[in-house]
Protein backbone atom coordinates (compact mmCIF):
# COMPACT_ATOMS: atom_id res chain seq x y z
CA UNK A 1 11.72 -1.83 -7.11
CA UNK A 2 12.34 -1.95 -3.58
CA UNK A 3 8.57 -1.98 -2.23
CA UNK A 4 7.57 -4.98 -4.58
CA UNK A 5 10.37 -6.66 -2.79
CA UNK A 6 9.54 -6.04 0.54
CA UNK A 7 5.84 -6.89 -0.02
CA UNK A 8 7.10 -10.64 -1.97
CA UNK A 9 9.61 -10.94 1.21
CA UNK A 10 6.83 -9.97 3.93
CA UNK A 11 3.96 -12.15 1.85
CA UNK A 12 7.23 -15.17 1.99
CA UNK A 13 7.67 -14.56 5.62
CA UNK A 14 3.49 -15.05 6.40
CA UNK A 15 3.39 -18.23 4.19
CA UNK A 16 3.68 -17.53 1.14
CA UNK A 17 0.78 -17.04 -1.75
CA UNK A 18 -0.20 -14.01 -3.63
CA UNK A 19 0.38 -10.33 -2.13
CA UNK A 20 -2.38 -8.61 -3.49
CA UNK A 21 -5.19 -11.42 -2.96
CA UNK A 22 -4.25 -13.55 0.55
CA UNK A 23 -6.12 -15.87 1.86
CA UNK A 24 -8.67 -14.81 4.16
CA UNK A 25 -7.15 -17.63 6.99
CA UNK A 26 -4.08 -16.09 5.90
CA UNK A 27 -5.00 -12.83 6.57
CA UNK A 28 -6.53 -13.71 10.09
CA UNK A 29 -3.30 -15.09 10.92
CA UNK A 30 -0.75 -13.06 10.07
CA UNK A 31 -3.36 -10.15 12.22
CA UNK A 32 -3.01 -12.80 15.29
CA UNK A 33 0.06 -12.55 14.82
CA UNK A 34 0.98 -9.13 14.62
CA UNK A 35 -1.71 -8.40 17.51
CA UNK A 36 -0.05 -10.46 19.80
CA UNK A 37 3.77 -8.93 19.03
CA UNK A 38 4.01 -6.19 16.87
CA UNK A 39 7.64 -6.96 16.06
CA UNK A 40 7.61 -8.15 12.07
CA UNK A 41 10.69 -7.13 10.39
CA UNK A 42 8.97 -7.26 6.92
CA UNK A 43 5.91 -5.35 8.61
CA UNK A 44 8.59 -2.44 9.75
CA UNK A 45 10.46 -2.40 6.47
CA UNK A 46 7.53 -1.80 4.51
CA UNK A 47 6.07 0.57 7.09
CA UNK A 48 9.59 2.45 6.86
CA UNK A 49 10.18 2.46 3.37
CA UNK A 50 6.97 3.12 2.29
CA UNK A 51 6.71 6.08 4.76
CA UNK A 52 10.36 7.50 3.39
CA UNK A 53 9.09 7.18 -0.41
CA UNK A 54 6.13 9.54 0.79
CA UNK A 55 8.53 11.81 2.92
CA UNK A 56 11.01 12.14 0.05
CA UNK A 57 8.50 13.17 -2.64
CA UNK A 58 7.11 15.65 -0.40
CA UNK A 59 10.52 17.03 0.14
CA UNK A 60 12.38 16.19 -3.08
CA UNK A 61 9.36 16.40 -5.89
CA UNK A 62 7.15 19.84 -6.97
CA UNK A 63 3.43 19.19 -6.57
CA UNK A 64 0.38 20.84 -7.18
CA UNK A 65 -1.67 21.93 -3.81
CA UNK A 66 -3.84 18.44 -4.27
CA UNK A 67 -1.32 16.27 -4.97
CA UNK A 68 0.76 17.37 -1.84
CA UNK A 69 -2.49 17.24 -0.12
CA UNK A 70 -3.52 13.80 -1.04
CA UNK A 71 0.44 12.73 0.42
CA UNK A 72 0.22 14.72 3.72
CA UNK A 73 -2.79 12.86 4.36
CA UNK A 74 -1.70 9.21 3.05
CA UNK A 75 1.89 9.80 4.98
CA UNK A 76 -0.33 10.45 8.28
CA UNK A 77 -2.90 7.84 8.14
CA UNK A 78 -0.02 5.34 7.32
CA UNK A 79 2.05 6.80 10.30
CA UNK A 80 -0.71 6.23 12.47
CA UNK A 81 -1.49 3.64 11.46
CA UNK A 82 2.34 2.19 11.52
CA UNK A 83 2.66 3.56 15.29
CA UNK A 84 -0.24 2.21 17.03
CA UNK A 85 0.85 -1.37 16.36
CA UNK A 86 -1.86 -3.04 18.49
CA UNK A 87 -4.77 -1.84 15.46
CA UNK A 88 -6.00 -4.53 14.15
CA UNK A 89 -5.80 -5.03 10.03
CA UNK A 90 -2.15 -4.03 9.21
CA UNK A 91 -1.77 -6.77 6.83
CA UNK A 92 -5.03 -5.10 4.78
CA UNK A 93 -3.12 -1.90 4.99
CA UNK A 94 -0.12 -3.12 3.39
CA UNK A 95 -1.68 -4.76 0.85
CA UNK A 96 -3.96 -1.46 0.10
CA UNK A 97 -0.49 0.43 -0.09
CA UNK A 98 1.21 -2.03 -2.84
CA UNK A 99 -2.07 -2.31 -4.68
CA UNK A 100 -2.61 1.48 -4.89
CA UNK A 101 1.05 1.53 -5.91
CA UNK A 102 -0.05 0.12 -8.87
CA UNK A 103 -2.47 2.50 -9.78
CA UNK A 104 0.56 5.25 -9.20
CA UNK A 105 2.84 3.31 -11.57
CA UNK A 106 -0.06 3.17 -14.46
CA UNK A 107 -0.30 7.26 -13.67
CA UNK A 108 3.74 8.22 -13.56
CA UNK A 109 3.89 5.98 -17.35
CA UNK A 110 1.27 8.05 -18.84
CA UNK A 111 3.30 11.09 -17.98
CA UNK A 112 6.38 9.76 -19.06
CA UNK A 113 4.50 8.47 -22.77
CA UNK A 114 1.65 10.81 -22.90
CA UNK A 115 1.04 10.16 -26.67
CA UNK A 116 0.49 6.81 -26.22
CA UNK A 117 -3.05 5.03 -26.92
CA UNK A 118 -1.85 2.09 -25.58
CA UNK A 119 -0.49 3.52 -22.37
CA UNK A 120 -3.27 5.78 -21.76
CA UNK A 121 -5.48 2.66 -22.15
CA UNK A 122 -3.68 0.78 -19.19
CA UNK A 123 -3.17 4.16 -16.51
CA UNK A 124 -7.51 3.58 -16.97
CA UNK A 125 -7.40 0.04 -16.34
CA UNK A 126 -4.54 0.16 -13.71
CA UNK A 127 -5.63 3.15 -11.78
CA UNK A 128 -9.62 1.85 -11.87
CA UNK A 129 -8.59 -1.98 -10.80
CA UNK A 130 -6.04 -0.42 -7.84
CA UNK A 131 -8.75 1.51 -6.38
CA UNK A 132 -11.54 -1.00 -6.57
CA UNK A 133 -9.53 -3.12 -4.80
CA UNK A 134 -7.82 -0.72 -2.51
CA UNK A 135 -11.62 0.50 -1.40
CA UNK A 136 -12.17 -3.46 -0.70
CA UNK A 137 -9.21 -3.59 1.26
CA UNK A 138 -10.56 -0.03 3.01
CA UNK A 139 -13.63 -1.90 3.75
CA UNK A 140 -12.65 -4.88 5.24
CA UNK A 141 -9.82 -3.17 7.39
CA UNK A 142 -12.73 -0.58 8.71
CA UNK A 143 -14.79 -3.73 9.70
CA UNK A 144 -12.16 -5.02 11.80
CA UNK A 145 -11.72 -1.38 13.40
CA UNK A 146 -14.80 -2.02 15.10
C-alpha cells in the first residue's frame, strides 16, 4: 500500500534502517533535523496521506459512534500535530501511525475471514504488539514534549 511506501521512502531518506525500530541516534537526528526546517517531503507525504486515509473513511465508510470517535480524535491530534511543525518528536509520531497501522490491518482481516482460527489468532497478536509499541512510542514522544 501506499503508506508502507511512504514510511520505507521517508525511513530511506533519514538513513536508512528499520521503520518501526530506528535507532535512537537516528531518531535524534532526523528530530534535529526537522526542528531546524520543517520542510521533509517524506515527512509531508505521510502527514498528507495519512491525514486523507482518516478524512476519507470518515466521509466514505459507516461507523459505529466509537469508531468515528476514536478517528475524529486520531485525525486531530495528527493535524496538530502535522501543523505545528516546530514540536519536537514527529519522527516517533510517524512511526506510532505505521505501527498502529498494523494493528488496523490484523483487525480489517478478521472481518474479512471471521471464521478463521488462524486469523483470529494473529488480529490478537497484531493488534496487542501494535499497541505495546505504539504506547512506547507515546511515551517517549511525551518525554520530549517537555
Amino acid at each position: 500500500g501506499v503508506l508502507p511506501a511512504l514510511l520505507a521512502a521517508l525511513c530511506a531518506s533519514k538513513g536508512g534502517g528499520s521503520p518501526l525500530f530506528p535507532t535512537p541516534r537516528r531518531l535524534e537526528r532526523w528530530n534535529e533535523a526537522w526542528l531546524r526546517t520543517p520542510s521533509g517531503v517524506w515527512e509531508w507525504a505521510f502527514g498528507y496521506v495519512f491525514g486523507l486515509f482518516f478524512t476519507f473513511d470518515l466521509l466514505l465508510v459507516p461507523m459505529k459512534t466509537n469508531v468515528l470517535a476514536h478517528h475524529v480524535v486520531c485525525l486531530a491530534f495528527h493535524g496538530w500535530v502535522f501543523f505545528s511543525p516546530q514540536r519536537p518528536g514527529l519522527q516517533l509520531v510517524i512511526a506510532g501511525e505505521a505501527v498502529l497501522e498494523f494493528g488496523t490491518g490484523g483487525s480489517n482481516l478478521s472481518m474479512l475471514l471471521p471464521g478463521s482460527d488462524a486469523v483470529r489468532a494473529f488480529f490478537v497478536l497484531a493488534m496487542s504488539a501494535s499497541n505495546t509499541y505504539g504506547a512506547v512510542l507515546t511515551v517517549r514522544w511525551l518525554r520530549l514534549q517537555r
